[in-house]
C-alpha atoms as a PDB file:
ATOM      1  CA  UNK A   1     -30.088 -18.714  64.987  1.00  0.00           C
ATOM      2  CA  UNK A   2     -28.856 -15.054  63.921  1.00  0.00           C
ATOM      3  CA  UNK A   3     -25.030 -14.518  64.390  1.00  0.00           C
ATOM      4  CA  UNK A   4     -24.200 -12.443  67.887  1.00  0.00           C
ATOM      5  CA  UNK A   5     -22.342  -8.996  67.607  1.00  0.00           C
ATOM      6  CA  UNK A   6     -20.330  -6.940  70.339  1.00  0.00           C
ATOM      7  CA  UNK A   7     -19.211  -3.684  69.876  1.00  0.00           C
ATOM      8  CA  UNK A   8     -16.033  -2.218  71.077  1.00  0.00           C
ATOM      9  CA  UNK A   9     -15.545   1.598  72.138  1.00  0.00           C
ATOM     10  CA  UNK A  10     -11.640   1.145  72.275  1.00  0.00           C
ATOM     11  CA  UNK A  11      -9.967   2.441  75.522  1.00  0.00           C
ATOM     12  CA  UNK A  12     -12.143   4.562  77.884  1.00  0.00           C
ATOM     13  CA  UNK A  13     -11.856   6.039  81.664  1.00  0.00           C
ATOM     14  CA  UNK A  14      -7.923   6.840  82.747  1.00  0.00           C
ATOM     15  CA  UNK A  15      -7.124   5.475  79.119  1.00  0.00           C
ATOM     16  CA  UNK A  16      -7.584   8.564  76.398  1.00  0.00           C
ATOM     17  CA  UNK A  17      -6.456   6.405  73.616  1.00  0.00           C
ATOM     18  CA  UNK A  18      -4.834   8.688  70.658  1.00  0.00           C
ATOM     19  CA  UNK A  19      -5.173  12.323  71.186  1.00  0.00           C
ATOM     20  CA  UNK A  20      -5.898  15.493  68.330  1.00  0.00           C
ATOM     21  CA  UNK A  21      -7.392  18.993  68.498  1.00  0.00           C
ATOM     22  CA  UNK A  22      -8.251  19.087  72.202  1.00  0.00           C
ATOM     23  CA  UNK A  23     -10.255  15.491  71.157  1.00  0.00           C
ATOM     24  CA  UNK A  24     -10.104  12.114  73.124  1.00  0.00           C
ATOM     25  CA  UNK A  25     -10.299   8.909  71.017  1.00  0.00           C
ATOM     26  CA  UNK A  26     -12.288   7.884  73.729  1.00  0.00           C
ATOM     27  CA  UNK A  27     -14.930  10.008  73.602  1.00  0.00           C
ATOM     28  CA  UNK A  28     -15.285   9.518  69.815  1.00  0.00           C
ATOM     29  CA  UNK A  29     -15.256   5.646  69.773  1.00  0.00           C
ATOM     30  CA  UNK A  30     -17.444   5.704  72.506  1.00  0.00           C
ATOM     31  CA  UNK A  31     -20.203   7.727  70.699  1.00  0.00           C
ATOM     32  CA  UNK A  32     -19.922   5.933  67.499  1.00  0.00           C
ATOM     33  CA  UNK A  33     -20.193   2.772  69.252  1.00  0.00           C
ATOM     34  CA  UNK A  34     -23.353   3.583  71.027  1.00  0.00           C
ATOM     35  CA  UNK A  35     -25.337   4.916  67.784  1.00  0.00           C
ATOM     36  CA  UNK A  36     -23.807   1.484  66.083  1.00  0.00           C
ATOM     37  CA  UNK A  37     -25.438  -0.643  68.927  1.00  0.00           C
ATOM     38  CA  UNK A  38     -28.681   1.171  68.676  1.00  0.00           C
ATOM     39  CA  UNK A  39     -28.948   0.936  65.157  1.00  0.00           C
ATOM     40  CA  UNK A  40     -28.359  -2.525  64.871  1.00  0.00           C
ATOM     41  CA  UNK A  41     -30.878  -3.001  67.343  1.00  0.00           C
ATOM     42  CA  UNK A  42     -33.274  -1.518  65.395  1.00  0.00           C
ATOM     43  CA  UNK A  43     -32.127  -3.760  62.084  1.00  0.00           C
ATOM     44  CA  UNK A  44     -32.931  -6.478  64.608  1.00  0.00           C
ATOM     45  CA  UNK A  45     -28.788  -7.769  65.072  1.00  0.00           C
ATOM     46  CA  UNK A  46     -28.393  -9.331  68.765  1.00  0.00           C
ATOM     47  CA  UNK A  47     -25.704  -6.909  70.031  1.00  0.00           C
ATOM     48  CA  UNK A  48     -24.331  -5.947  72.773  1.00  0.00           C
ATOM     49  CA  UNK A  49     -21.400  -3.519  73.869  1.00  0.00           C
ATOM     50  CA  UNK A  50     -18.199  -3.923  75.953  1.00  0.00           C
ATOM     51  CA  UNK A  51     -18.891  -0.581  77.684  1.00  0.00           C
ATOM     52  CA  UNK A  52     -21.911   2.014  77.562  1.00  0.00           C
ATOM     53  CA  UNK A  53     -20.155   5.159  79.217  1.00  0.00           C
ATOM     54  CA  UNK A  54     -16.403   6.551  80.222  1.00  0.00           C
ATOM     55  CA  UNK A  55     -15.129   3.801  82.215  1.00  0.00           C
ATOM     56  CA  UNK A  56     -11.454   2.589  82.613  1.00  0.00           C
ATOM     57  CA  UNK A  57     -11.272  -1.304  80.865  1.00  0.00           C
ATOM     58  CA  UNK A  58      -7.688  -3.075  81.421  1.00  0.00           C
ATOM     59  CA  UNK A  59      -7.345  -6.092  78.522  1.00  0.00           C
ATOM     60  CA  UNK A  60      -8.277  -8.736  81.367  1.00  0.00           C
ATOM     61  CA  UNK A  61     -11.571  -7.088  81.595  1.00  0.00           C
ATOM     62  CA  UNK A  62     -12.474  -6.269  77.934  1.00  0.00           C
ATOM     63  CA  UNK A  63     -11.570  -9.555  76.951  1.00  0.00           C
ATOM     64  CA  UNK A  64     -13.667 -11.440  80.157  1.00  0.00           C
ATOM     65  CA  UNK A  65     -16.239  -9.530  77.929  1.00  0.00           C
ATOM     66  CA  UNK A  66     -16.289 -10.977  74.545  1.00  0.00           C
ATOM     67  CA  UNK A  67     -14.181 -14.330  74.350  1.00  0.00           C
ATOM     68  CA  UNK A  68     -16.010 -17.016  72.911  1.00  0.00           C
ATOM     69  CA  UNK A  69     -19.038 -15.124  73.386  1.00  0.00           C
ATOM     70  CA  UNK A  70     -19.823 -13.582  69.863  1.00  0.00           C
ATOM     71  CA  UNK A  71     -19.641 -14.648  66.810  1.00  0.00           C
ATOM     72  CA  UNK A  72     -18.519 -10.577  65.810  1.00  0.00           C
ATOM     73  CA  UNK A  73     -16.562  -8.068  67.594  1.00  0.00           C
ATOM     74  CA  UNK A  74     -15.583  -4.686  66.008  1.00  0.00           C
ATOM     75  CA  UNK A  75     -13.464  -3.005  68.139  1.00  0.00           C
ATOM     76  CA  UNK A  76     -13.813   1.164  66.730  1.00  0.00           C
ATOM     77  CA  UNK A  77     -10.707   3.193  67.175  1.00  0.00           C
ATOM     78  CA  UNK A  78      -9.018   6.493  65.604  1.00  0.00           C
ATOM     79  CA  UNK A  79      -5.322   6.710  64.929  1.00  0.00           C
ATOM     80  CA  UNK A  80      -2.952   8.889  65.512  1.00  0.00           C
ATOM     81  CA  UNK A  81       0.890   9.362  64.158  1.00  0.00           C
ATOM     82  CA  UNK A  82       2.504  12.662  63.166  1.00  0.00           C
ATOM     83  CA  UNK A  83      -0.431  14.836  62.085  1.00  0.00           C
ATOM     84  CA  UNK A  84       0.931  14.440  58.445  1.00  0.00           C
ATOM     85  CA  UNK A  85      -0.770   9.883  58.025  1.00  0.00           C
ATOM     86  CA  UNK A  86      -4.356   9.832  57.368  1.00  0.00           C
ATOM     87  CA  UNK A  87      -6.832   7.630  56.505  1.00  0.00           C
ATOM     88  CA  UNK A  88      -9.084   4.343  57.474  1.00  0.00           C
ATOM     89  CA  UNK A  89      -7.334   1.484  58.532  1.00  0.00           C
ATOM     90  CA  UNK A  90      -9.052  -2.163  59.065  1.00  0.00           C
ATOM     91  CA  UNK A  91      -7.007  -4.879  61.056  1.00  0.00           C
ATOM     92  CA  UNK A  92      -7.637  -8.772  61.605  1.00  0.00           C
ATOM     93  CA  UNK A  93      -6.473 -11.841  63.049  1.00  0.00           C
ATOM     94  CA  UNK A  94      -3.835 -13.835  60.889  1.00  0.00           C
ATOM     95  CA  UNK A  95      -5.713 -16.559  61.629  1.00  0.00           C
ATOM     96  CA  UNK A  96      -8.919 -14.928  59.980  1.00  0.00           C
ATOM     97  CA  UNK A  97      -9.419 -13.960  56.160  1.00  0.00           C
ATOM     98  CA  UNK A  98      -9.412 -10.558  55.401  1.00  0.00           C
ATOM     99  CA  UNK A  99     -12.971 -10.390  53.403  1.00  0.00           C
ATOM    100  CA  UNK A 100     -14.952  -8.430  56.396  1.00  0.00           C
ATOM    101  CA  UNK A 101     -12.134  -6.550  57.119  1.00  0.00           C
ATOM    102  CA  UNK A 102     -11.389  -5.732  53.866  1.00  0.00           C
ATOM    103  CA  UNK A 103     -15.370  -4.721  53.392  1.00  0.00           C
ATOM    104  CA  UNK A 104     -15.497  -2.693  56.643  1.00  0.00           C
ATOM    105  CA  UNK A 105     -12.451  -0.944  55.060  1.00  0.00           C
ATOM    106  CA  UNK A 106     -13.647  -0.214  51.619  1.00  0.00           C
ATOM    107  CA  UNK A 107     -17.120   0.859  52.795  1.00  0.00           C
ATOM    108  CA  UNK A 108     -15.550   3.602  54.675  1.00  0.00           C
ATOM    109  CA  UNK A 109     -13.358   4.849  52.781  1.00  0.00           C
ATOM    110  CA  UNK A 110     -16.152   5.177  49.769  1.00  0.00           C
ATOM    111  CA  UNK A 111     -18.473   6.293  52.265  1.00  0.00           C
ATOM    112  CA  UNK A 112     -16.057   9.015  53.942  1.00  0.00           C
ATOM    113  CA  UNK A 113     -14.145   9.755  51.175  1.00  0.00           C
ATOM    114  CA  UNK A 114     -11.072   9.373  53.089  1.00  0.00           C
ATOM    115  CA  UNK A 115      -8.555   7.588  51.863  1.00  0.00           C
ATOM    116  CA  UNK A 116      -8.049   3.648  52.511  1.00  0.00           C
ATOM    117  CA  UNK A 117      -4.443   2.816  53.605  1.00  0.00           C
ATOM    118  CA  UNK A 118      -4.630  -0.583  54.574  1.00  0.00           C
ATOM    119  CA  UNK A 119      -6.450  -3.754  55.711  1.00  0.00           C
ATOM    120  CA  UNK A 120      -3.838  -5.721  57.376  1.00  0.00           C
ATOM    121  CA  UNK A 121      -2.318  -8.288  60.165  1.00  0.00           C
ATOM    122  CA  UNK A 122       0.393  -8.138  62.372  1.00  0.00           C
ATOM    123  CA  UNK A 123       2.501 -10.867  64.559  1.00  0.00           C
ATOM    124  CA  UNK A 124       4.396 -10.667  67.523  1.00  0.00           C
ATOM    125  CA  UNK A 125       6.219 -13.912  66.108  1.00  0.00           C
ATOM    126  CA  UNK A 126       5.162 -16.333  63.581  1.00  0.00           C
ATOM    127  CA  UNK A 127       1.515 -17.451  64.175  1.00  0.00           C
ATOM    128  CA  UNK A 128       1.095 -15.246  67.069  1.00  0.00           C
ATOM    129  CA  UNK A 129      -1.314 -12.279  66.683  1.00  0.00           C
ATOM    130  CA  UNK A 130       0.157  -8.603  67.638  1.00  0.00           C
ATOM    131  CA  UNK A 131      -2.729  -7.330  69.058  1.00  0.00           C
ATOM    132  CA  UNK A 132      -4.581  -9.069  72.300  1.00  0.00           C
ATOM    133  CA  UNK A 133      -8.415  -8.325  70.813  1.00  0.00           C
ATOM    134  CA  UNK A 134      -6.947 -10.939  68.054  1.00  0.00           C
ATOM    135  CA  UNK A 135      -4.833 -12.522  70.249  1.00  0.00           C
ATOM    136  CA  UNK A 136      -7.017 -13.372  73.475  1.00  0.00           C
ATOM    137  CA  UNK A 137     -10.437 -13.197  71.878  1.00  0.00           C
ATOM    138  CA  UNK A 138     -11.471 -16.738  70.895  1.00  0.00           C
ATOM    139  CA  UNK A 139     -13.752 -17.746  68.790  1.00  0.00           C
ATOM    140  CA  UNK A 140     -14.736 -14.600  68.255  1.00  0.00           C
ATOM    141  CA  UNK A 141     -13.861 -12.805  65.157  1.00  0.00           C
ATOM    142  CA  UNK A 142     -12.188  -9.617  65.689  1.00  0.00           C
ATOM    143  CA  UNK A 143     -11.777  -6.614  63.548  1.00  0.00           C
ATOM    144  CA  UNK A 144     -10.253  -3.204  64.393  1.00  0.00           C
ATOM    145  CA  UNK A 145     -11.633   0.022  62.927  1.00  0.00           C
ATOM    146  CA  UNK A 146      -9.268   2.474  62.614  1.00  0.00           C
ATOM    147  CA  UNK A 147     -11.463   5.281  61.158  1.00  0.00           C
ATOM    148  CA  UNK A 148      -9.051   7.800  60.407  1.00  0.00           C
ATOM    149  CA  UNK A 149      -6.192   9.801  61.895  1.00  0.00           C
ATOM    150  CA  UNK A 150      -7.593  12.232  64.901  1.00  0.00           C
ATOM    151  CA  UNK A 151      -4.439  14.234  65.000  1.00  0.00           C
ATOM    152  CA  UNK A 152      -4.813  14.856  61.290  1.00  0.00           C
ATOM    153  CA  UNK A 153      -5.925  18.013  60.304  1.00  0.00           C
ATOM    154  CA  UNK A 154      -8.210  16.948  57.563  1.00  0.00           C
ATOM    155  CA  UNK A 155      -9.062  13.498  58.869  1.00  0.00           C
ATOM    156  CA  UNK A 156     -10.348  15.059  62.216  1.00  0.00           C
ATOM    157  CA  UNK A 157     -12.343  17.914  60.376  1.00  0.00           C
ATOM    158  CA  UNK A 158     -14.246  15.378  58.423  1.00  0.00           C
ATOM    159  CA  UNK A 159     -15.713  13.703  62.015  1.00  0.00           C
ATOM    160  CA  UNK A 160     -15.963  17.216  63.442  1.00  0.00           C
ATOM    161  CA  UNK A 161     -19.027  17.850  61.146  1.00  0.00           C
ATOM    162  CA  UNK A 162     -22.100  15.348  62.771  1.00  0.00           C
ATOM    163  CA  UNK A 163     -23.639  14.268  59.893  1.00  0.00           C
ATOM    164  CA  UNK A 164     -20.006  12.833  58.506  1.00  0.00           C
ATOM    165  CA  UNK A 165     -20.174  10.683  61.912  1.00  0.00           C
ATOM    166  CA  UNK A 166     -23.205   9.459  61.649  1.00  0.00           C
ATOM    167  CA  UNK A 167     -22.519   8.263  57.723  1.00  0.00           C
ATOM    168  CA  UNK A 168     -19.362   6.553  58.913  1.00  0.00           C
ATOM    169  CA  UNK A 169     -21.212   4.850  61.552  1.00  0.00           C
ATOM    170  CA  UNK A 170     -23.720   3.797  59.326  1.00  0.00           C
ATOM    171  CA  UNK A 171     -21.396   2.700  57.045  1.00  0.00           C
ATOM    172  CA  UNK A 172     -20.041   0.001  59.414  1.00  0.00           C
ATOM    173  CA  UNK A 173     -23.384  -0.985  60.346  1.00  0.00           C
ATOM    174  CA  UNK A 174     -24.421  -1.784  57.191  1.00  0.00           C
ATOM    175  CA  UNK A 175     -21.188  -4.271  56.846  1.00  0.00           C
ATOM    176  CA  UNK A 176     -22.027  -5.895  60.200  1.00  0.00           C
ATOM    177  CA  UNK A 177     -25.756  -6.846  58.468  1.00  0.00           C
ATOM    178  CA  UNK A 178     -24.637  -8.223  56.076  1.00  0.00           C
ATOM    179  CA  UNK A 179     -21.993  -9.847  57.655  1.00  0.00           C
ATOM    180  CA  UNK A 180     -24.846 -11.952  59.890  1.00  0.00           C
ATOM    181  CA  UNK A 181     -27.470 -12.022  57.430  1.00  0.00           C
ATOM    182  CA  UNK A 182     -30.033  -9.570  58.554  1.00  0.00           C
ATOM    183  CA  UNK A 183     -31.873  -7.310  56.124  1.00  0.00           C
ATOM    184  CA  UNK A 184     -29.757  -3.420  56.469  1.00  0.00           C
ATOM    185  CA  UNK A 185     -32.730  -0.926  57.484  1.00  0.00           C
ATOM    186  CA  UNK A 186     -31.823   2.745  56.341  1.00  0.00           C
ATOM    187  CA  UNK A 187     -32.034   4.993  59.678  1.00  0.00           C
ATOM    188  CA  UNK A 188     -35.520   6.981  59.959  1.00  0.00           C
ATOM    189  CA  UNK A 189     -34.710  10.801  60.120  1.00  0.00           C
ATOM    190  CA  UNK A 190     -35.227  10.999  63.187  1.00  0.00           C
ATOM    191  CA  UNK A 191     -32.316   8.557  64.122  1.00  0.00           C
ATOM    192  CA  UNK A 192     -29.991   9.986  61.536  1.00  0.00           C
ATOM    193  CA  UNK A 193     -30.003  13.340  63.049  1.00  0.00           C
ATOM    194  CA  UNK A 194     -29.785  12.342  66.839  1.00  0.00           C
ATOM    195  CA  UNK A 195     -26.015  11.274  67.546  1.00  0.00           C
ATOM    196  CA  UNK A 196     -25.948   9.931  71.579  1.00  0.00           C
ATOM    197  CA  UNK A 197     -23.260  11.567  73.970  1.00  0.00           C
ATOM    198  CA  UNK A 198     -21.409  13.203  70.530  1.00  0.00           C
ATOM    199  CA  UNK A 199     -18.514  14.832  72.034  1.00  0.00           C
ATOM    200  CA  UNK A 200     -17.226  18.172  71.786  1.00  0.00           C
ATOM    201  CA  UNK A 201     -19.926  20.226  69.630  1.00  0.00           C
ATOM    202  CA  UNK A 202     -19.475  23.441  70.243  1.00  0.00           C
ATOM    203  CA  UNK A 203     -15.769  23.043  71.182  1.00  0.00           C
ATOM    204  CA  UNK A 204     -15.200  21.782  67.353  1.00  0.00           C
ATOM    205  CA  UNK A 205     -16.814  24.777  66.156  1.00  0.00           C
ATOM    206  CA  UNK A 206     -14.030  26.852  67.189  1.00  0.00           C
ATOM    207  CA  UNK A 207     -10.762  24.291  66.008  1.00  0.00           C
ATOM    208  CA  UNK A 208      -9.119  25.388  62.640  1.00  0.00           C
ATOM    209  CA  UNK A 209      -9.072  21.883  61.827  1.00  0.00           C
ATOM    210  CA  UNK A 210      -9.977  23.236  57.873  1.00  0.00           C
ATOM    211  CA  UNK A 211      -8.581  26.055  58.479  1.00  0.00           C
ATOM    212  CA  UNK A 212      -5.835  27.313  55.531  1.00  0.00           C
ATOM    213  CA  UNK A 213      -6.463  23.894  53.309  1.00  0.00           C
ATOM    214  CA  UNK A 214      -8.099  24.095  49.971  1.00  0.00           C
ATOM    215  CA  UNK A 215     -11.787  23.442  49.128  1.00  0.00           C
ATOM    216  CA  UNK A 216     -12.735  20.879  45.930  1.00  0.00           C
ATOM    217  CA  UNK A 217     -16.027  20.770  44.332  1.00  0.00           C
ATOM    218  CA  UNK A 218     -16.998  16.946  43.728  1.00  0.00           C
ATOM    219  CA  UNK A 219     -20.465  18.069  42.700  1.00  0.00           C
ATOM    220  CA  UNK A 220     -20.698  16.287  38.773  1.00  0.00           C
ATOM    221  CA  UNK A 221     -22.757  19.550  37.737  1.00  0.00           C
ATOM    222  CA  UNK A 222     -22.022  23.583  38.111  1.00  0.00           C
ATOM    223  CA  UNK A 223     -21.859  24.371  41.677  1.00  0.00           C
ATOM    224  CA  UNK A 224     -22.729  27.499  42.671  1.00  0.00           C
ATOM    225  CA  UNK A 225     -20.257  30.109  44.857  1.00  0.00           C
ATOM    226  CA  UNK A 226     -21.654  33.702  46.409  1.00  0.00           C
ATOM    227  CA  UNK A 227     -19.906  36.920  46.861  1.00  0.00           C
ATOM    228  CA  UNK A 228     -21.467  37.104  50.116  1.00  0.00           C
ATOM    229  CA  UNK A 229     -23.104  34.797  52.953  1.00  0.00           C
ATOM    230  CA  UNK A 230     -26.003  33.921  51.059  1.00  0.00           C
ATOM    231  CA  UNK A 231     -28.263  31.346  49.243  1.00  0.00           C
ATOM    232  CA  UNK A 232     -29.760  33.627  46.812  1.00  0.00           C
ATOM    233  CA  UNK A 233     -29.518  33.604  43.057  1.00  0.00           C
ATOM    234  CA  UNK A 234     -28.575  37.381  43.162  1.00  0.00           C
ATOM    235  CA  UNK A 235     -25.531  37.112  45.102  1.00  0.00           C
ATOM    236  CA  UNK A 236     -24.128  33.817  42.820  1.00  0.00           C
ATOM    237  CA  UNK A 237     -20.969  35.387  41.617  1.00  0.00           C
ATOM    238  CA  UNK A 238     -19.859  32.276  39.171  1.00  0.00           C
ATOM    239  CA  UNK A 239     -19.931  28.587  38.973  1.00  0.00           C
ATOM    240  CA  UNK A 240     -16.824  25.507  40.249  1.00  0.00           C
ATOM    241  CA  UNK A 241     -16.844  22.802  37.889  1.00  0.00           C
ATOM    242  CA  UNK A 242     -16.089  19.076  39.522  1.00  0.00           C
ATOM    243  CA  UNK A 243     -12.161  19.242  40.184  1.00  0.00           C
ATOM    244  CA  UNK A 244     -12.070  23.184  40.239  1.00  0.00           C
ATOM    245  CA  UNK A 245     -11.236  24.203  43.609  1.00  0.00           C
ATOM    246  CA  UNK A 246     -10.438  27.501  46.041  1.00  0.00           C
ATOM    247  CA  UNK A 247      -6.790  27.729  46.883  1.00  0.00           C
ATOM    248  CA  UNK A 248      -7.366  28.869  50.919  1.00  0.00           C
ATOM    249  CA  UNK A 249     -10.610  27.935  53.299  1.00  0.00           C
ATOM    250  CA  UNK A 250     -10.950  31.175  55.442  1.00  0.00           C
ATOM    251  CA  UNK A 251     -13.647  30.200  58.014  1.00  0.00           C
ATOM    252  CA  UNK A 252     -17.058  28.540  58.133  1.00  0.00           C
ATOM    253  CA  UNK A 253     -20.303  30.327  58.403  1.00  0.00           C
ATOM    254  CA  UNK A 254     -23.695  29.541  59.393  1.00  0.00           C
ATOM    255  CA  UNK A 255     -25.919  30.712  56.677  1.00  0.00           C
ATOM    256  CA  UNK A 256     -29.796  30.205  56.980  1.00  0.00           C
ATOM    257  CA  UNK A 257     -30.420  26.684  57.575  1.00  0.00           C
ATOM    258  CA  UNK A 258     -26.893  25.660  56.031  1.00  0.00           C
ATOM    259  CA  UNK A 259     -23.247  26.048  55.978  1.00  0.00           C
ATOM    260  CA  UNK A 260     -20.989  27.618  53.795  1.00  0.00           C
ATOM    261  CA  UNK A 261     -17.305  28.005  53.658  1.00  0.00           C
ATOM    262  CA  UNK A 262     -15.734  31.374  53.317  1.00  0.00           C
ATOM    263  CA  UNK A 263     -12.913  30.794  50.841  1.00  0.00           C
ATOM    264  CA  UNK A 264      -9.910  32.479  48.836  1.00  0.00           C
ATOM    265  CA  UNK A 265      -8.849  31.852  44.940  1.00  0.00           C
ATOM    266  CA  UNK A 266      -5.413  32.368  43.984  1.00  0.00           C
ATOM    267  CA  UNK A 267      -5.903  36.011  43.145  1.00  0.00           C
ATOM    268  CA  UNK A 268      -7.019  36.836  46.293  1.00  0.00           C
ATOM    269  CA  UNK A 269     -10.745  37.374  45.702  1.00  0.00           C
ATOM    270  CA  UNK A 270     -13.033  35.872  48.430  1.00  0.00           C
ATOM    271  CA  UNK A 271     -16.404  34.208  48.422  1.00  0.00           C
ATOM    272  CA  UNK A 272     -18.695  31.688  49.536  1.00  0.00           C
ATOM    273  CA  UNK A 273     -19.563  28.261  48.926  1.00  0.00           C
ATOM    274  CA  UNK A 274     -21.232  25.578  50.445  1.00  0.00           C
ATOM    275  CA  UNK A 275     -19.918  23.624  52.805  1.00  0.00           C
ATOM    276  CA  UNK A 276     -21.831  20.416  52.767  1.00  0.00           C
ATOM    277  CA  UNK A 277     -19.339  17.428  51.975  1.00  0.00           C
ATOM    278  CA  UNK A 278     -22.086  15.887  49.235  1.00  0.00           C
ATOM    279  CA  UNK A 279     -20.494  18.787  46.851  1.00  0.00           C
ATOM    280  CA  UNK A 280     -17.094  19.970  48.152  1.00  0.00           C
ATOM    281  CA  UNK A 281     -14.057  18.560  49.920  1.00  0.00           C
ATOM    282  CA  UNK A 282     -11.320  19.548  51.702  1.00  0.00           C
ATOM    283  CA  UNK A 283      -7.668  18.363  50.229  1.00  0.00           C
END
């Protein structure tokens, strides 16, 4: 018999969770948790989900819903601090080893390219787990995502952009196969471009959460910038090697079927790259 997985949108209804950039955690792990449950569904996992819209949980009730019920639980959250700590966190029971924890963790953070600052436990006293989805779950085996830092400026502009969601998402469902031994199926295009109840799209569009940072090109070739909006080999003014980067990110545009960002070197001089996070970066 195949190993049994719940997923956890952490907090929900009267409970926000962490706040950043007019954003709800809520809203957030409550998306990513619904395109994780369909996808597994699809790699053929036997999941199910603590909640499926914005209801309030207390602990009595989440818990009443996966104790000894599951063999998996991954509980998805987003952290916040003091706008200046970013990146993905993973947290277990002391009382379970840190390998899928540890995977979760790594897979993100190569997947995101956010940075990974820790997989780790914590007690309220010797032998006693901190946190009650450790503490109060069973037999089940518990991890917490902590997928970045929402009231970071960089962290939260990275799950602004859809397609950055939906690879993080996937990212974690691809752990959770191969954590119960079923065959990882690569989402259809169709389901990679359809992201249920995302929150805030058009809101986003409008938060200078990349605002005033500087672009990176992580393309391993020549990658191309504009002196206008455009795609076109007429308008390429010069070429970023992998490293080079823009010292100011003005705006982003929509440009054809893509995305550039307007951008600013250190003389002043402005032009346009692409935006898409397979060649550039924001640091």
């Amino acid at each position: 018999m195949s190993k049994t997985v719940i997923i956890d949108a952490g907090h929900g209804g009267t409970d926000p969770g962490a706040k950043g950039f007019g954003v709800n955690e809520k809203d957030w792990t409550l998306s990513i948790s619904l395109y994780q449950y369909r996808r597994l569904k699809e790699c053929g996992v036997d999941v199910a989900l603590t909640r499926q819209s914005d209801v309030s949980l207390n602990p009595t009730q989440r818990i009443a819903r996966i104790r000894n019920q599951y063999d998996l639980c991954v509980s998805n959250h987003w952290n916040a601090f003091n706008s200046q700590a970013r990146g993905v966190e993973t947290i277990h029971s002391i009382h379970a080893k840190a390998d899928f924890a540890r995977a979760l963790a790594e897979k993100l953070a190569h997947t995101t390219g956010l940075p990974l600052r820790r997989v780790f436990t914590r007690e309220i006293r010797k032998g006693v787990d901190y946190y009650y989805m450790h503490r109060l779950t069973g037999n089940t085996e518990t991890v917490i995502v902590e997928y970045g830092f929402i009231d970071n400026q960089v962290d939260h502009h990275y799950y602004l952009e859809q397609n950055n969601f939906i690879s993080a998402a996937e990212a974690v469902v691809e752990c959770i196969c191969k954590k119960v031994g079923v065959r990882y199926q690569p989402p259809t295009k169709k389901t990679a471009h359809h992201l249920p109840d995302y929150p805030a799209n058009d809101k986003a569009k409008s938060l200078p959460g990349f605002k005033g940072f500087r672009l990176e090109s992580i393309h391993n070739g020549e990658l191309r910038f504009y002196n206008k909006p455009s795609w076109s080999d007429d308008d390429v003014f010069g070429f970023m090697k992998k490293g080079q980067m823009f010292t100011e990110i003005l705006d982003k545009l929509k440009v054809g079927s893509g995305e550039q960002y307007k951008v600013r070197n250190a003389r002043g001089q402005v032009f346009y790259v692409t935006a898409s996070p397979k060649f550039v970066r924001i640091v």
